[in-house]
Protein backbone atom coordinates (compact mmCIF):
# COMPACT_ATOMS: atom_id res chain seq x y z
CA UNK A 1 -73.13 3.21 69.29
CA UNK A 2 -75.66 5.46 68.31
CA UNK A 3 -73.26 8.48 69.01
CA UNK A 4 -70.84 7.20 66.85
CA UNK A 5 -73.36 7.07 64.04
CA UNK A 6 -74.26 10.53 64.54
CA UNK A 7 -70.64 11.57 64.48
CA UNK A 8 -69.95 10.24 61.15
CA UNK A 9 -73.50 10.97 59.80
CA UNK A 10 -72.05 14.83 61.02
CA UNK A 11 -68.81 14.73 59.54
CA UNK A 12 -69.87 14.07 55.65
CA UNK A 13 -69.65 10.54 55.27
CA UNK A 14 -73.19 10.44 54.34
CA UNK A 15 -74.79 13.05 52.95
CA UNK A 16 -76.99 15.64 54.17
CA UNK A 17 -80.59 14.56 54.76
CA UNK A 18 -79.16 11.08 54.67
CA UNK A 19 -78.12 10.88 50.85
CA UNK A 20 -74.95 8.21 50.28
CA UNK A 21 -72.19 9.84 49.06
CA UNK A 22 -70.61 8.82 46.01
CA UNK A 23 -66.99 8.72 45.29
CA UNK A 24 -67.55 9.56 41.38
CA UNK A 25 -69.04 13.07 42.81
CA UNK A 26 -66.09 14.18 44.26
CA UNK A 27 -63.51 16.52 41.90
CA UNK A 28 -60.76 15.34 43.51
CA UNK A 29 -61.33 11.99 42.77
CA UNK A 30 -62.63 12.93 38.94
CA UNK A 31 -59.16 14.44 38.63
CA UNK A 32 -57.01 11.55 39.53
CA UNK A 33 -59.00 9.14 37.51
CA UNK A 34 -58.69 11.22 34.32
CA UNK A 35 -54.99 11.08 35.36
CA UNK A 36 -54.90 7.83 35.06
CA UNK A 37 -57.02 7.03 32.21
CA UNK A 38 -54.27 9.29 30.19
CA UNK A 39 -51.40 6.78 31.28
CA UNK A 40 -53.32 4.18 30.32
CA UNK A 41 -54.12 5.58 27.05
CA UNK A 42 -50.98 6.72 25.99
CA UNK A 43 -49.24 3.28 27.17
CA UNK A 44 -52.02 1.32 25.26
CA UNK A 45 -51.81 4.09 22.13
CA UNK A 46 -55.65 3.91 22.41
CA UNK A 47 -57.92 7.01 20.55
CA UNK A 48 -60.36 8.60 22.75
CA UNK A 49 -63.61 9.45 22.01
CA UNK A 50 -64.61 11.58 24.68
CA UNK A 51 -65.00 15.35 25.86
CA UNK A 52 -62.95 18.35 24.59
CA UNK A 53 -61.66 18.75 28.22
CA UNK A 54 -60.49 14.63 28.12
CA UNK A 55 -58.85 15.38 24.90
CA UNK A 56 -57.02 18.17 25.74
CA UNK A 57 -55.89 16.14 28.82
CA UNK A 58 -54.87 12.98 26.45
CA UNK A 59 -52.47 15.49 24.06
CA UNK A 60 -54.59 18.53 22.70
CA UNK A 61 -51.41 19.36 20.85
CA UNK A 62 -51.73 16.09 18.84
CA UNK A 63 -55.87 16.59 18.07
CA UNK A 64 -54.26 20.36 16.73
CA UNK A 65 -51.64 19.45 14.72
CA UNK A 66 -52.78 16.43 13.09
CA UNK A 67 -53.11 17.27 9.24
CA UNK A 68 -49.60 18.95 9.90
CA UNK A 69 -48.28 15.29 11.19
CA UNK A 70 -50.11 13.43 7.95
CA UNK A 71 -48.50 15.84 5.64
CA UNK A 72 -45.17 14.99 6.88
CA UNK A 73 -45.47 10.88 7.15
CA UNK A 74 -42.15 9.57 7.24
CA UNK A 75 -41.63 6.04 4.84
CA UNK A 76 -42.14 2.57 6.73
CA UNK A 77 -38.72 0.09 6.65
CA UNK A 78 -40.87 -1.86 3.73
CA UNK A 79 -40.48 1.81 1.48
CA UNK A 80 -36.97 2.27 2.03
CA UNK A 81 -35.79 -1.02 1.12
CA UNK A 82 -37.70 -0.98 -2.26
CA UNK A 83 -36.52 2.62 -2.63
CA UNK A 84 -32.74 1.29 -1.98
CA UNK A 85 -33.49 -1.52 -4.46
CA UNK A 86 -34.72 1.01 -6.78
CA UNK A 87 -31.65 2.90 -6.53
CA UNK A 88 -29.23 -0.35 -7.09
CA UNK A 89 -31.34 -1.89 -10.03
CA UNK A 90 -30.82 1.61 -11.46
CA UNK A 91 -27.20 2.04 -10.81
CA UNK A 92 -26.55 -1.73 -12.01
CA UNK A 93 -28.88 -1.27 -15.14
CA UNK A 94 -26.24 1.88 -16.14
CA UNK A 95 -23.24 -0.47 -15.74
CA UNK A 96 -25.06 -3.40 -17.97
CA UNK A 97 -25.53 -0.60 -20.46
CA UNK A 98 -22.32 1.21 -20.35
CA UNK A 99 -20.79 -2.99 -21.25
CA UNK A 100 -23.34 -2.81 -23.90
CA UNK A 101 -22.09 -0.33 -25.65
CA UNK A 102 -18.61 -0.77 -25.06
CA UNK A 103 -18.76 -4.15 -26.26
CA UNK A 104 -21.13 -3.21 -29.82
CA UNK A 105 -20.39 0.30 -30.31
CA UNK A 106 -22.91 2.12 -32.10
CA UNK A 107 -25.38 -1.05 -32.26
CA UNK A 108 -29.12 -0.63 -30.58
CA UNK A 109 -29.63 -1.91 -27.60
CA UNK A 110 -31.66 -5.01 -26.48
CA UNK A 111 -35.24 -4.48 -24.91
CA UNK A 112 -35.75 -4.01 -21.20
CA UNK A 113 -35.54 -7.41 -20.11
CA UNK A 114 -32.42 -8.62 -22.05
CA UNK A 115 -31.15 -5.28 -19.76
CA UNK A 116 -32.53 -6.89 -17.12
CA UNK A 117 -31.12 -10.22 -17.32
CA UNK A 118 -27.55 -9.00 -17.62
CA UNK A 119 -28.37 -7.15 -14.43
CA UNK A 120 -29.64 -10.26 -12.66
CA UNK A 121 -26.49 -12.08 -13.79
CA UNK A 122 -24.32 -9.40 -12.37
CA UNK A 123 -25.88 -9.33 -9.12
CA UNK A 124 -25.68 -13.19 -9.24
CA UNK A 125 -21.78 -13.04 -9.85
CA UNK A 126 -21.18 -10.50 -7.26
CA UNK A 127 -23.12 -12.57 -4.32
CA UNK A 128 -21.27 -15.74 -5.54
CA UNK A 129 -17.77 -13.70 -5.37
CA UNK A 130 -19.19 -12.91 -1.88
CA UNK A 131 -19.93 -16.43 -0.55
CA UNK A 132 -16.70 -17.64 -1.89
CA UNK A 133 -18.03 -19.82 -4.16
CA UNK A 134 -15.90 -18.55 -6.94
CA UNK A 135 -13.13 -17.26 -7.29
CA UNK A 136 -11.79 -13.76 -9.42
CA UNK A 137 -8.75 -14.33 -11.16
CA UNK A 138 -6.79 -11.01 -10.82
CA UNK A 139 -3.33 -12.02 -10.70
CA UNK A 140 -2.67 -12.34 -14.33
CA UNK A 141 -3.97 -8.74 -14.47
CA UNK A 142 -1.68 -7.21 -11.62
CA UNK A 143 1.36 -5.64 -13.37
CA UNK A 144 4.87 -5.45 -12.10
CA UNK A 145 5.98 -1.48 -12.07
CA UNK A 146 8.63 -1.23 -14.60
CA UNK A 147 10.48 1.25 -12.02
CA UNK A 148 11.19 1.13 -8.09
CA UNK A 149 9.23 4.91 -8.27
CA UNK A 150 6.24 3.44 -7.32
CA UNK A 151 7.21 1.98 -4.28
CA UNK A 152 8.17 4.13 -1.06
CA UNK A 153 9.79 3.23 2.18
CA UNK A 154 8.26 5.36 4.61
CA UNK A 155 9.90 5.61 8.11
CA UNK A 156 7.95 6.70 10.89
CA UNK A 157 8.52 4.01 14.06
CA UNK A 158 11.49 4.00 15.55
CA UNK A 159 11.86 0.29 16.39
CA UNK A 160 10.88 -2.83 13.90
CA UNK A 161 7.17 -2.86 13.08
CA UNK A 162 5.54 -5.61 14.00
CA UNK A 163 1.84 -5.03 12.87
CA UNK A 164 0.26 -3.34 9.96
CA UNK A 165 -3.73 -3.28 8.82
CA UNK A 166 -5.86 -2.32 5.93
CA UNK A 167 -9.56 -0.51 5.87
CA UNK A 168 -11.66 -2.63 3.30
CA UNK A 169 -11.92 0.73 1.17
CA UNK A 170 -8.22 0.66 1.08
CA UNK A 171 -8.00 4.45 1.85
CA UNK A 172 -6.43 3.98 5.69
CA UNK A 173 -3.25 1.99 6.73
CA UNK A 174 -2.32 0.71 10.44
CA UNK A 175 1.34 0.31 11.40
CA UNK A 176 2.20 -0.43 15.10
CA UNK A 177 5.59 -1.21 16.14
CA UNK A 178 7.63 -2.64 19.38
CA UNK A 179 8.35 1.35 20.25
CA UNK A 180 4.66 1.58 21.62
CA UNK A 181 3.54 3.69 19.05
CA UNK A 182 0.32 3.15 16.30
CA UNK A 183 0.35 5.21 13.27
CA UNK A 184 -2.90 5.79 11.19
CA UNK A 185 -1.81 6.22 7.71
CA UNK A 186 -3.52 8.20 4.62
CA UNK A 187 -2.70 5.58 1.88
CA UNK A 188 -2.90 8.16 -1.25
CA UNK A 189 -0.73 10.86 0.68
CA UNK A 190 1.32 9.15 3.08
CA UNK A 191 0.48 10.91 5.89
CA UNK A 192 0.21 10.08 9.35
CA UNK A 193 -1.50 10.68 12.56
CA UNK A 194 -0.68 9.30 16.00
CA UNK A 195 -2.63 7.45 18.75
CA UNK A 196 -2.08 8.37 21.78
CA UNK A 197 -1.88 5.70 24.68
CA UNK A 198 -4.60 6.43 27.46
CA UNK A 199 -3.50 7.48 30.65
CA UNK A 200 -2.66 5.22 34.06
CA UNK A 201 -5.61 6.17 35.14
CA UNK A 202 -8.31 5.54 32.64
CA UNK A 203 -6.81 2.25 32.10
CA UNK A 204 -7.16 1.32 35.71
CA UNK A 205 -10.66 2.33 35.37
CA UNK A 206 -11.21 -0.01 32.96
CA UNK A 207 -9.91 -2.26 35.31
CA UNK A 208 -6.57 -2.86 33.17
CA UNK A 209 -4.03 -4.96 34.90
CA UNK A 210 -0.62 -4.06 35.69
CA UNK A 211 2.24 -5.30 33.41
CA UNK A 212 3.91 -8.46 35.17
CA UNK A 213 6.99 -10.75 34.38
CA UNK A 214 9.77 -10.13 31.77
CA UNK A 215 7.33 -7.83 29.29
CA UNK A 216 7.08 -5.38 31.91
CA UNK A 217 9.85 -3.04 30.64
CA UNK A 218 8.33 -3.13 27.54
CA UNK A 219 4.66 -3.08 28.23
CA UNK A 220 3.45 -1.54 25.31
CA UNK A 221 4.72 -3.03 22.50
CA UNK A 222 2.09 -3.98 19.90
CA UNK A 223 2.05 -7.29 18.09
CA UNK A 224 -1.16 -7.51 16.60
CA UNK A 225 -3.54 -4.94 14.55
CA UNK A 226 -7.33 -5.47 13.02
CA UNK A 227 -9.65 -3.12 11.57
CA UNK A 228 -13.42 -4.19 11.35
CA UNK A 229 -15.34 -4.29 8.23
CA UNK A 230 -16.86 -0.95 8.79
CA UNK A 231 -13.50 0.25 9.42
CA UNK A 232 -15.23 2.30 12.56
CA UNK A 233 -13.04 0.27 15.03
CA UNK A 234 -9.18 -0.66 15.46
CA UNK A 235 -8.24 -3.28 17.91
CA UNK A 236 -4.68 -3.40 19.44
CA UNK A 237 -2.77 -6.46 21.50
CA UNK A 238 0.53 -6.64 22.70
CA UNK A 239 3.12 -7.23 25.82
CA UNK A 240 0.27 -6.01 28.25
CA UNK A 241 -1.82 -8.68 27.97
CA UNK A 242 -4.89 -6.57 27.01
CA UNK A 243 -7.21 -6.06 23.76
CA UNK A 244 -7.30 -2.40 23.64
CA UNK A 245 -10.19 -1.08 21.41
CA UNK A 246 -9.89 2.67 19.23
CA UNK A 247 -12.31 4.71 17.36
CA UNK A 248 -10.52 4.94 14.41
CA UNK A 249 -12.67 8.33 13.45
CA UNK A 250 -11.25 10.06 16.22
CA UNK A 251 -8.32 7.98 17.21
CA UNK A 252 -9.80 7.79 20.52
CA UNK A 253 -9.00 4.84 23.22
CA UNK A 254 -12.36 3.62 23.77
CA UNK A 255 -11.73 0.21 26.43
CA UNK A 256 -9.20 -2.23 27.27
CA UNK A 257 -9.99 -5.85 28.03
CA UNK A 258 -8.18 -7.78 30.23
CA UNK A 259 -8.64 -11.51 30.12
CA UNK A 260 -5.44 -13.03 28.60
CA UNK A 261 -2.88 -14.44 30.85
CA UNK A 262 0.13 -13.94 28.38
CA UNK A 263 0.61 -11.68 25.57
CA UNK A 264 -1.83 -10.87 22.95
CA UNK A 265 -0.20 -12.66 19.85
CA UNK A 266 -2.84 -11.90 17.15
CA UNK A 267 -6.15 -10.53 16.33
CA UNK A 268 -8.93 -10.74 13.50
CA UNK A 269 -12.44 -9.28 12.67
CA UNK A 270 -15.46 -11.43 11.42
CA UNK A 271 -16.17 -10.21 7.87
CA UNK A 272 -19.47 -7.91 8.21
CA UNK A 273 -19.69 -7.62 11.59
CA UNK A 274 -17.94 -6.59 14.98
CA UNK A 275 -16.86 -9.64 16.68
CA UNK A 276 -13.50 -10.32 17.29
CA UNK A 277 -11.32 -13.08 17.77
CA UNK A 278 -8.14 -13.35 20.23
CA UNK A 279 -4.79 -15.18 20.00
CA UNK A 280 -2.47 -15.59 23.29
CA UNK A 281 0.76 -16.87 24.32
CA UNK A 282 -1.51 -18.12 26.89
CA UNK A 283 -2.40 -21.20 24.52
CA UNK A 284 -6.56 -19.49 24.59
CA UNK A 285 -8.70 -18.12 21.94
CA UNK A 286 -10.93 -15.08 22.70
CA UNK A 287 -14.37 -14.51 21.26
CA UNK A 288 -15.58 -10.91 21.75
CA UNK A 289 -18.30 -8.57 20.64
CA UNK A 290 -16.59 -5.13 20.29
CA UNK A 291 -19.94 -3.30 19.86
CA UNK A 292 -21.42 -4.54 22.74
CA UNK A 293 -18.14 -4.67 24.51
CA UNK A 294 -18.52 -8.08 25.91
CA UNK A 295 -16.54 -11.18 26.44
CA UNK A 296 -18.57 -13.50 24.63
CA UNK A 297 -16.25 -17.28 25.11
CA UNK A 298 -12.69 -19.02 25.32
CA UNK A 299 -11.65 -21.78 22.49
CA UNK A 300 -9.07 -23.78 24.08
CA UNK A 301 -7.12 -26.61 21.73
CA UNK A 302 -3.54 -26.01 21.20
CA UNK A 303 -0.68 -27.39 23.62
CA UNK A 304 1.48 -24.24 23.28
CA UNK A 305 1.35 -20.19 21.94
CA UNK A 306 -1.21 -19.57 19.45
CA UNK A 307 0.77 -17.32 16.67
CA UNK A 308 -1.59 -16.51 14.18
CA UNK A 309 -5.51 -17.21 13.63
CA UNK A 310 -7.61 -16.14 10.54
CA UNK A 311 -11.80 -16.11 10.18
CA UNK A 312 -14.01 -15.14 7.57
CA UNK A 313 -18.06 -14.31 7.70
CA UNK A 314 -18.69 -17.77 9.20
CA UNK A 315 -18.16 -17.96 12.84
CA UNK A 316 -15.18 -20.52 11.97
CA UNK A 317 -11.47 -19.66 13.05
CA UNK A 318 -8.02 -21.16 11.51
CA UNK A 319 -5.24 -20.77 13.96
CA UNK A 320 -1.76 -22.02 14.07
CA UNK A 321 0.33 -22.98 17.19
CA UNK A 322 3.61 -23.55 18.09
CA UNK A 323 2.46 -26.74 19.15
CA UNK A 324 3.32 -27.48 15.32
CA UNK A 325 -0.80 -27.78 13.79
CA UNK A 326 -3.07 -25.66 12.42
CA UNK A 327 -6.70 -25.88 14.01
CA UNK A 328 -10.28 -25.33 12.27
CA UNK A 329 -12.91 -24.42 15.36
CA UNK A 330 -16.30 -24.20 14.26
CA UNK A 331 -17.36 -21.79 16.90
CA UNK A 332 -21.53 -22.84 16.98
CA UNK A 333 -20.99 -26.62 16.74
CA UNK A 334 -17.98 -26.38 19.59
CA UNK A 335 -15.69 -29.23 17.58
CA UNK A 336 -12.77 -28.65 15.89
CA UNK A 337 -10.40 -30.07 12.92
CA UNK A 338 -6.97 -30.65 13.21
CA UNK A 339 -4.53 -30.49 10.53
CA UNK A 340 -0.94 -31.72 10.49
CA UNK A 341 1.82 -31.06 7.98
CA UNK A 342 5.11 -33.11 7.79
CA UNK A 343 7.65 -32.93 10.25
CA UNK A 344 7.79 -28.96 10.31
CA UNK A 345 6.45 -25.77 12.35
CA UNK A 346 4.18 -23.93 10.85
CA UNK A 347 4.57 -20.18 11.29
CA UNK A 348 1.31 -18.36 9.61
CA UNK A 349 -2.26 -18.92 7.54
CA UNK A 350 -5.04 -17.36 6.10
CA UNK A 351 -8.25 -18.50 4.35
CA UNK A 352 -8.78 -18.22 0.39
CA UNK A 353 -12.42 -19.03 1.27
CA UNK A 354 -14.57 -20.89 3.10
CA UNK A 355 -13.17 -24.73 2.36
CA UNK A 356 -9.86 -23.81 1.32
CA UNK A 357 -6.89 -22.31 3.08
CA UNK A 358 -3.44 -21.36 2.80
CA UNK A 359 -0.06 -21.92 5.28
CA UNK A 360 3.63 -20.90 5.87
CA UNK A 361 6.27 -22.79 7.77
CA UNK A 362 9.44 -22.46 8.75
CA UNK A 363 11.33 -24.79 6.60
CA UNK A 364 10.30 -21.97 3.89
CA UNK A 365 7.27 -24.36 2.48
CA UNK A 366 3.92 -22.93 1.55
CA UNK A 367 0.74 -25.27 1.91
CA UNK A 368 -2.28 -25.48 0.22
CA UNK A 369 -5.45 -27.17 2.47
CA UNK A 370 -8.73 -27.98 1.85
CA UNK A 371 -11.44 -28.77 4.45
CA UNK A 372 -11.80 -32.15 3.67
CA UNK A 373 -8.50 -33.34 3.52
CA UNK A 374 -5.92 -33.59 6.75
CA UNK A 375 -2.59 -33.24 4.69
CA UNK A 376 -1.80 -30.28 2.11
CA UNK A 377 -3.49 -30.65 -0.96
CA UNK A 378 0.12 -29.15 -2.53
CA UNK A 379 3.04 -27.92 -1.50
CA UNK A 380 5.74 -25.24 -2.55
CA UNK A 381 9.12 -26.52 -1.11
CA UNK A 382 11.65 -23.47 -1.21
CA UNK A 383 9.30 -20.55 -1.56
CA UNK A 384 11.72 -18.24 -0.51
CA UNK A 385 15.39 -19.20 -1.22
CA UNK A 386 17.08 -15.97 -2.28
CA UNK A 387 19.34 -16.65 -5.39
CA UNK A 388 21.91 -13.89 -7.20
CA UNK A 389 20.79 -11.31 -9.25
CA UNK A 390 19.46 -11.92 -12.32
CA UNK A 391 18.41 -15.24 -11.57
CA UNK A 392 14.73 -16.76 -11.14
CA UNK A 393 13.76 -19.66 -8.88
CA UNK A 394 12.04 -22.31 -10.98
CA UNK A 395 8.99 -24.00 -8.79
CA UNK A 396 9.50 -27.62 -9.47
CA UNK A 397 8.73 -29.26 -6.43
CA UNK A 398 12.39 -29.88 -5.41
CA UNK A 399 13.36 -29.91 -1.96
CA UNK A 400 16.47 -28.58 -2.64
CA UNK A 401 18.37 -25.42 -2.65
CA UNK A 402 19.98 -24.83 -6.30
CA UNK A 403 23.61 -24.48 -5.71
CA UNK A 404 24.40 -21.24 -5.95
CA UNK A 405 21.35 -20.16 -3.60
CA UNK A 406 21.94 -18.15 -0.94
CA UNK A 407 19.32 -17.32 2.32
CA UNK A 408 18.94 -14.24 4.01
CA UNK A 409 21.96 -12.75 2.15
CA UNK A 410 25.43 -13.19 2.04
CA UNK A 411 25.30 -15.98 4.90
CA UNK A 412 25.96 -19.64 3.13
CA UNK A 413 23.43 -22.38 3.24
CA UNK A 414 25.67 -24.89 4.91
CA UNK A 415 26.04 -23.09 8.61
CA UNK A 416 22.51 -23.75 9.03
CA UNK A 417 21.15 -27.31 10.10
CA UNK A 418 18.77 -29.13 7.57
CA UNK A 419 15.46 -27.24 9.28
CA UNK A 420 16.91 -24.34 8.72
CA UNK A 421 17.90 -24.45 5.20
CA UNK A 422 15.36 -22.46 3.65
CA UNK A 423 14.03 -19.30 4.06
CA UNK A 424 11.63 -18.36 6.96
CA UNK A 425 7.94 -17.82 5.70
CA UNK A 426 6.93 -15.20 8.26
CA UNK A 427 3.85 -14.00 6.65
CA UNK A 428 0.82 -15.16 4.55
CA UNK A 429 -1.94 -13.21 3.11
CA UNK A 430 -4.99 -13.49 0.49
CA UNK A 431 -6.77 -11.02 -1.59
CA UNK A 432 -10.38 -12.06 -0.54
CA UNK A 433 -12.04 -13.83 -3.27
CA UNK A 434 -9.26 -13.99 -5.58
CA UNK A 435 -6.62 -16.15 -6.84
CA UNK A 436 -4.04 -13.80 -5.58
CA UNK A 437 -2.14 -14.15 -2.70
CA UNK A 438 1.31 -12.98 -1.19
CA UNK A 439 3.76 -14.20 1.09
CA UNK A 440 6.94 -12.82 3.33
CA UNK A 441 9.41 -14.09 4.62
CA UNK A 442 13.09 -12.98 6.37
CA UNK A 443 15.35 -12.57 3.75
CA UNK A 444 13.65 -9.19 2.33
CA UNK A 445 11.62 -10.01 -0.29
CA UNK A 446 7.32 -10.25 -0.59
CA UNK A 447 6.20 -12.75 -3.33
CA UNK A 448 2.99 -12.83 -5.16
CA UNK A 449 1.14 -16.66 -6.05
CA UNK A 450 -1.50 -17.43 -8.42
CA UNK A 451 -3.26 -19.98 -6.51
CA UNK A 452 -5.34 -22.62 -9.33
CA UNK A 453 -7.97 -24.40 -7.41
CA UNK A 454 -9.21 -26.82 -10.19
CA UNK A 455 -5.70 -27.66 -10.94
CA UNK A 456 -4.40 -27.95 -7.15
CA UNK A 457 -1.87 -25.88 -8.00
CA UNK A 458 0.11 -22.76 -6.28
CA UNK A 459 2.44 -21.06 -9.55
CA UNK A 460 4.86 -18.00 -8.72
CA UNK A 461 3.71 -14.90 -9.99
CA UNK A 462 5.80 -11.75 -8.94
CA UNK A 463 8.97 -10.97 -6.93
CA UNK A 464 9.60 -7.69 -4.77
CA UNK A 465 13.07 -6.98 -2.97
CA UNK A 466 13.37 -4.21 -0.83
């Protein structure tokens, strides 16, 4: 025992003559603590107060060049959302006076705050217009063009097109057709640019799955387009089954999602934001979050194909079935309204806002809903019924065809059966916010509706024939 003793008193563990050594003596040791005293500072964001030598070990570079970094102190969220409120206020305050002085002429203007409160009520309309809670009447101010010039037919596909799409700053148009092919279209020039359909390969990477069934031979036909908000993304669906997903910027297949069973029948963006909603001949509603590229749920409800499904800002979805209904699934609350017309099928809708929406059938009817109410709140029988030239349609509310009416046309009214005596309403759309809104349907022509809320009322505006 005592040998050991000496051994270790030899080797160092105690000091010579005896003295205890002390780990805080040792460099090696000193170095390794400093080490970690910098971590711990830097993770913490703690100032030091010691040495030059710990300072220079905690970020000399920062002690150094610290006026420089006070001289260049970048503004705090709080400075650049008063300096972006600045900006509006200003820009708004130019538009109040620019009314001013269109509507007095040469008059003075009113003091600040008069300025100010047309400002406020400006902002005020525009957030109500926003909400939905009114509604612009523009379709007394939309003018017919007094020659075909300013239309064009511009053929690109080679087979029917079955899709097209709008950017909310109107500048880019989406066509896709049952060829295969998308077209990106410049809306003031007319020109286009193609997207090109991503390799075998890069789809099976994204774990694609392989076309099955009768739609295999023609695998990539497109049925449904939607742009988001931002108009940064494009989302495709067809024959394949899949949601494909493009960078509109650089026309650029970004992923494909594969969770449908049947084909992809129609697709829609969530004003202001990038989630996406799914329709299938699989009878299934997708939710999806395209930024995130995730799956997000599955809205089941209708008994057969969903054909067409519409959403606004709310996370709220209006879809029609061939199941004959429309549905209303509040996405948050998981419950759902169901709305049945008379004996018909419907074929499209589309919200005018939040409470109110609009729907096509194919007994060539147009609907008017509201929220509260399970049957249509009105009804245009005959919204389509192609006459002779020369000769107008009068919107009475008859269910009949005048006699000299003709559908899709030279063919006579009386080879079809009584549910197919009036035009096909194929299509159904709504300027957002408006009172506008325009219909389609088989036999050619596109027809513009003033739609008068407070009167219940849907009145024929406009009439195009291609």
């Amino acid at each position: 025992m005592v040998s050991i003793l000496y051994i270790i008193e030899e080797v160092g563990v105690f000091g010579p003559k005896g003295n205890k050594f002390s780990i805080k003596n040792d460099t090696f040791f000193d170095t390794e603590s400093k080490k970690r005293r910098k971590i711990a500072y830097e993770d913490d964001d703690i100032d030091s107060g010691g040495s030059e030598e710990e300072a220079e070990i905690l970020g000399g570079s920062d002690a150094i060049g610290g006026e420089h970094d006070e001289d260049e102190i970048e503004d705090t969220p709080g400075e650049i959302r008063k300096r972006v409120a600045t900006e509006l206020l200003d820009k708004m305050r130019a538009i109040a006076r620019k009314e001013k002085e269109d509507k007095d002429g040469d008059e003075e203007m009113d003091e600040e705050e008069a300025g100010d409160s047309l400002v406020a009520k400006i902002l005020q309309q525009e957030q109500l217009e926003e909400s939905g809670r009114i509604r612009r009447v523009i379709a007394s101010s939309v003018k017919k063009p007094e020659t075909a010039d300013g239309f064009k037919v511009l053929v690109q596909h080679r087979q029917s097109v079955t899709a097209v799409a709008l950017s909310n700053d109107d500048l880019k148009g989406f066509s896709a057709s049952k060829d295969g092919t998308i077209l990106q279209w410049d809306v003031e020039s007319g020109k286009t640019e193609r997207y090109q359909w991503p390799s075998e390969d890069i789809l099976k990477s994204h774990r694609a799955k392989d076309p099955r069934g009768r739609f295999k031979k023609n695998s990539k036909s497109v049925l449904a387009l939607a742009v988001s908000s931002d108009g940064r993304y494009l989302e495709s669906g067809g024959l394949d089954r899949h949601v494909h997903l493009w960078d509109t910027r650089t026309r650029e297949h970004l992923q494909a999602f594969s969770c449908h069973q049947k084909p992809v029948s129609c697709l829609s963006f969530r004003q202001g934001t990038t989630d996406l909603f799914s329709g299938s001949f699989d009878r299934t509603i997708k939710y999806w979050n395209m930024e995130d590229r995730a799956y997000i749920d599955t809205i089941c409800g209708h008994e057969s194909e969903v054909l067409t499904l519409d959403c606004l800002s709310k996370e709220r979805v209006l879809t029609v079935g061939r199941d004959r209904c429309m549905m209303l699934f509040k996405v948050l609350d998981q419950s759902r309204l169901v709305f049945r017309p008379p004996p018909t099928s419907l074929e499209c809708c589309c919200f005018i806002n939040n409470d109110e929406f609009l729907s096509g059938s194919d007994d060539g009817s147009i609907q008017l809903w509201n929220v509260l109410r399970k049957k249509p709140v009105y009804v245009v029988k005959n919204a389509h019924a192609l006459l002779p030239a020369g000769q107008n349609v009068e919107q009475n509310g008859s269910e009949k065809i005048p006699d000299n009416g003709l559908e899709n046309g030279d063919r006579k009214i009386e080879c079809y059966n009584c549910s197919s005596s009036y035009s096909w309403d194929s299509s159904i759309s709504v300027c957002r916010g408006s009172d506008l809104a325009a219909s389609g349907a088989g036999n050619g022509c596109v027809r513009l509706w003033a739609v008068e809320t407070g009167k219940k009322d849907i009145r024929l505006y406009m009439t195009f024939h291609w």
